[in-house]
C-alpha atoms as a PDB file:
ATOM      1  CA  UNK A   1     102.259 151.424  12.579  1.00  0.00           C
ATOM      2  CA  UNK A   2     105.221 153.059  14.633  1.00  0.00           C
ATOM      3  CA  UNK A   3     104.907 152.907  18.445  1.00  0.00           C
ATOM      4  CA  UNK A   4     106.885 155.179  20.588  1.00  0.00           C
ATOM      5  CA  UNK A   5     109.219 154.048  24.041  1.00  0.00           C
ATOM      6  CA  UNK A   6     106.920 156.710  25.800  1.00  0.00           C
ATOM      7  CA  UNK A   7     103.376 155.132  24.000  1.00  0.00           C
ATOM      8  CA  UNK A   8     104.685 151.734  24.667  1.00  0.00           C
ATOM      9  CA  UNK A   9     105.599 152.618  28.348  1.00  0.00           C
ATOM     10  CA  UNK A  10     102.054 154.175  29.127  1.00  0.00           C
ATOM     11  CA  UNK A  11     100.031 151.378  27.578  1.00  0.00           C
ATOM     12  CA  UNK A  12     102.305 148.850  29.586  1.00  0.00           C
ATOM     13  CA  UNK A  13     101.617 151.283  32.824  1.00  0.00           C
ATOM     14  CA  UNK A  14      97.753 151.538  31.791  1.00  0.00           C
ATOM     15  CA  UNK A  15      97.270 147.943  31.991  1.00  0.00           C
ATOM     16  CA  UNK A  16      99.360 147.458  35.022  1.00  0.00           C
ATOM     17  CA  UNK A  17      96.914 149.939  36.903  1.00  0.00           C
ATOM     18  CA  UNK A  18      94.282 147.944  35.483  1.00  0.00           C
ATOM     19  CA  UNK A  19      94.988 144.232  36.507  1.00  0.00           C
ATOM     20  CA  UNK A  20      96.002 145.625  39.893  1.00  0.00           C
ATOM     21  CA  UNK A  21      92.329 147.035  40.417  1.00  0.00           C
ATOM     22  CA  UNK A  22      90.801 144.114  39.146  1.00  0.00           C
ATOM     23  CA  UNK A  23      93.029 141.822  41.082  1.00  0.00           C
ATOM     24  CA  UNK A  24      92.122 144.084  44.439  1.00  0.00           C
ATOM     25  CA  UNK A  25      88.528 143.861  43.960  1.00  0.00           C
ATOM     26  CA  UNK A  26      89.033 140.002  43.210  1.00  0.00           C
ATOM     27  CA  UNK A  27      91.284 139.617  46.404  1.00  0.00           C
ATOM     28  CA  UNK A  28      88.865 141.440  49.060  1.00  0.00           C
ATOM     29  CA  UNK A  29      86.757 137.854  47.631  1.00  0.00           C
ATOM     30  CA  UNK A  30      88.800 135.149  47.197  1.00  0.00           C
ATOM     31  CA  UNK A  31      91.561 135.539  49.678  1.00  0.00           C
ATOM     32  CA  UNK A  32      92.780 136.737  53.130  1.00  0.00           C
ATOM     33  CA  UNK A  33      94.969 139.447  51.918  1.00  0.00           C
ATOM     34  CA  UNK A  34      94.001 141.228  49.092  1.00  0.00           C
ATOM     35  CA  UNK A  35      96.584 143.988  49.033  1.00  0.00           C
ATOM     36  CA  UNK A  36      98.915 140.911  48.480  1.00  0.00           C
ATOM     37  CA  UNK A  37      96.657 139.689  45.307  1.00  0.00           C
ATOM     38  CA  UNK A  38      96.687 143.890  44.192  1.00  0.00           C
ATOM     39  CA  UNK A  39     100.323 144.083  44.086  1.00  0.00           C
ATOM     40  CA  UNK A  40     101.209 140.543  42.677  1.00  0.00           C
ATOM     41  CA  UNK A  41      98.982 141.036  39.814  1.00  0.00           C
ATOM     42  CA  UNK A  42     100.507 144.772  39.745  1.00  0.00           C
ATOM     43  CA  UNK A  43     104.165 143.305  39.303  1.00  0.00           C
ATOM     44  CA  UNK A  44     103.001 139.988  36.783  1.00  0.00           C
ATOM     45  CA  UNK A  45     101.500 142.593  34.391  1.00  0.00           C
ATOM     46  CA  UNK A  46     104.964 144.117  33.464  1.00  0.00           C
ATOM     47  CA  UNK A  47     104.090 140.839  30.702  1.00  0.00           C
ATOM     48  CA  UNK A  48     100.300 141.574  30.631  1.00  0.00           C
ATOM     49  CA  UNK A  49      99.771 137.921  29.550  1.00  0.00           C
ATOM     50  CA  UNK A  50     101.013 137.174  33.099  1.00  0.00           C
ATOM     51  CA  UNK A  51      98.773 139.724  34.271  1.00  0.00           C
ATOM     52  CA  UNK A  52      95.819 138.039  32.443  1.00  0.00           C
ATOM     53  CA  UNK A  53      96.771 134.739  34.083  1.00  0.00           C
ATOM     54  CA  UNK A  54      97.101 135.336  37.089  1.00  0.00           C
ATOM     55  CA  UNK A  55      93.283 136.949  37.122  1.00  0.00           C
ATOM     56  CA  UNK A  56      92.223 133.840  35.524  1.00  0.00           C
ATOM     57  CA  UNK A  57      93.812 132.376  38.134  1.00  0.00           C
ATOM     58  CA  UNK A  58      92.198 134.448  40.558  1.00  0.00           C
ATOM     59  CA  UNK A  59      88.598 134.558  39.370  1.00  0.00           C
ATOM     60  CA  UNK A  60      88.480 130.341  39.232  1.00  0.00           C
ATOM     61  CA  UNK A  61      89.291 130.302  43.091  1.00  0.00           C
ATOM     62  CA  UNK A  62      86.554 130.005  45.362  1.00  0.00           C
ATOM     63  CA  UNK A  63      84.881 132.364  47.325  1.00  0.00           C
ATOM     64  CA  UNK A  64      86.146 132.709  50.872  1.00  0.00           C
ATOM     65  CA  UNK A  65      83.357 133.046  54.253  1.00  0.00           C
ATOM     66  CA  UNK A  66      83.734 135.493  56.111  1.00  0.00           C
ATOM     67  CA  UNK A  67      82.981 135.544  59.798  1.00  0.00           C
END
């Protein structure tokens, strides 16, 4: 099966979108500044293993209190 630059560059872009959202919703959790977690995991999943990581790496921290 052939993949495109343009189908290659969309998929790569679709999971970017994706492991940013689910890095957001894990940093308003597990950290102090989750637009910080959103766009890191946003940049690691150019390489969407690195994108898978670092929400691994996310999801095993622990919850933070609030006040």
């Amino acid at each position: 099966m052939n993949f495109t630059t343009v189908q290659l560059g969309l998929t790569v872009l679709a999971i970017m979108v994706v492991i940013g959202a689910i890095s957001y919703y894990l940093g308003l959790r597990k950290t102090q500044t989750p637009v910080k977690a959103s766009a890191l995991g946003f940049v690691f999943s150019v390489i969407p293993v690195l994108g898978i990581i670092y929400v691994l790496y996310l999801a095993s921290k622990e919850d933070i209190i609030k006040e």
